[in-house]
Protein backbone atom coordinates (compact mmCIF):
# COMPACT_ATOMS: atom_id res chain seq x y z
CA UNK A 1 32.13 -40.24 -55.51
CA UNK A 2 33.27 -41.22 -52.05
CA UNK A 3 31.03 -39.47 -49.26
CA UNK A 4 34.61 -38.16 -47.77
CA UNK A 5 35.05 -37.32 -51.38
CA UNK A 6 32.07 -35.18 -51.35
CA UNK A 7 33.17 -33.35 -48.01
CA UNK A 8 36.52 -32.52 -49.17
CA UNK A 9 34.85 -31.03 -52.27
CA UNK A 10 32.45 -29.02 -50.40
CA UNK A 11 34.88 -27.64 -48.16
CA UNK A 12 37.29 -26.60 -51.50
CA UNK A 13 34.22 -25.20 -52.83
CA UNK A 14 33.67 -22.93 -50.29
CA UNK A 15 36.38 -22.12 -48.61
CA UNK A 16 37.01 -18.86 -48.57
CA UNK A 17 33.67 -18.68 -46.56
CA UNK A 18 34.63 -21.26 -44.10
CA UNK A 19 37.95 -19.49 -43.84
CA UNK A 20 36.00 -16.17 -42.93
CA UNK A 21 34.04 -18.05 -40.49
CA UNK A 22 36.47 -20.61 -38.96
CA UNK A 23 40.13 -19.83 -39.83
CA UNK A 24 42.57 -21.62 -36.94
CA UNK A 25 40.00 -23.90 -36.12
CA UNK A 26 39.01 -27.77 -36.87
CA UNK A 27 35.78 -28.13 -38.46
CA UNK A 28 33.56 -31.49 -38.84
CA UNK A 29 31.54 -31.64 -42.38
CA UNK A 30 29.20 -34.08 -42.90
CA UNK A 31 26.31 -34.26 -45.25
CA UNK A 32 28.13 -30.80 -47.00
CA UNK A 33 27.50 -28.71 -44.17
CA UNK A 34 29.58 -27.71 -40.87
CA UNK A 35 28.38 -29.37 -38.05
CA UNK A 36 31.08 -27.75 -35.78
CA UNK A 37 34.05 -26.37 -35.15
CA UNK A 38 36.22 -27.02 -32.67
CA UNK A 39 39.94 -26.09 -31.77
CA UNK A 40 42.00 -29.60 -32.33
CA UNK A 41 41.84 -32.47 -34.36
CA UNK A 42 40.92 -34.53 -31.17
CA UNK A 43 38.13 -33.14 -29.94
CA UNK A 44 36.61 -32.92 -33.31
CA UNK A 45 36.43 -36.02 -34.09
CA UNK A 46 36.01 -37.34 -30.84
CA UNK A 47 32.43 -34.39 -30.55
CA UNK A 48 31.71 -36.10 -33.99
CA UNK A 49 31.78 -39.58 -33.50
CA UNK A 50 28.81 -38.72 -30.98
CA UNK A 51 26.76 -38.15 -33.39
CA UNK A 52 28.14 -39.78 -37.01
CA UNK A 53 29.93 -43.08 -37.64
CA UNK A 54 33.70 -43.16 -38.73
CA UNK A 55 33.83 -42.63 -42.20
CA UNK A 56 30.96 -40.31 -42.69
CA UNK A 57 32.53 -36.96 -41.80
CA UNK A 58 35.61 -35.10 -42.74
CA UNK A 59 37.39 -33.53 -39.72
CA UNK A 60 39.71 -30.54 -41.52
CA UNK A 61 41.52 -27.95 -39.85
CA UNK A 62 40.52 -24.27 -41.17
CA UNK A 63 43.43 -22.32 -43.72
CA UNK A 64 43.54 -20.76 -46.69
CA UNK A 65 44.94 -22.50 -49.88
CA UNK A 66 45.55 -25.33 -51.30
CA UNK A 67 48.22 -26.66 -48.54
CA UNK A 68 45.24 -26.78 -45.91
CA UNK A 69 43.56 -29.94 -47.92
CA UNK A 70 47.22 -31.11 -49.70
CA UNK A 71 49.34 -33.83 -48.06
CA UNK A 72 52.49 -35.17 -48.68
CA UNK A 73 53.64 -38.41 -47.33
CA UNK A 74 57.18 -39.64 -47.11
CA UNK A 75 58.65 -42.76 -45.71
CA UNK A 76 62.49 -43.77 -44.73
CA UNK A 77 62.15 -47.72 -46.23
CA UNK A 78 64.14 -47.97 -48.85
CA UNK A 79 64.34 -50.18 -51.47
CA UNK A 80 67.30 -52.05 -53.04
């Protein structure tokens, strides 16, 4: 398993508490733990790159279910 892997499953796993704790907000996770939260996507990953390297931290922004950690991606190119 992926170390973001492991981040996005730590943050599912306890997510109602992070919720409780965070909701509105972006939190970093690295190493399963929160190691801040902050209130865009911006300034948490530019407060985490001070101390972690790209790649070893999830940045995730703080809602309850499953459409807080689900993304759906659509493109226009289309294919004939």
């Amino acid at each position: 398993m992926s170390t973001l892997d492991q981040e996005l499953d730590y943050y599912i796993k306890n997510q109602r508490e992070i919720v409780e704790k965070y909701r509105g907000q972006v939190v970093v996770i690295h190493e399963q733990s929160v190691h801040g939260a902050y209130p865009d996507e911006l300034t948490a990953v530019r407060e985490a790159r001070k101390s972690f390297k790209p790649g070893d931290f999830l940045v995730q922004k703080v809602e309850p279910g499953s459409d807080s950690f689900t993304q759906t991606f659509y493109s226009r190119v289309s294919f004939s």
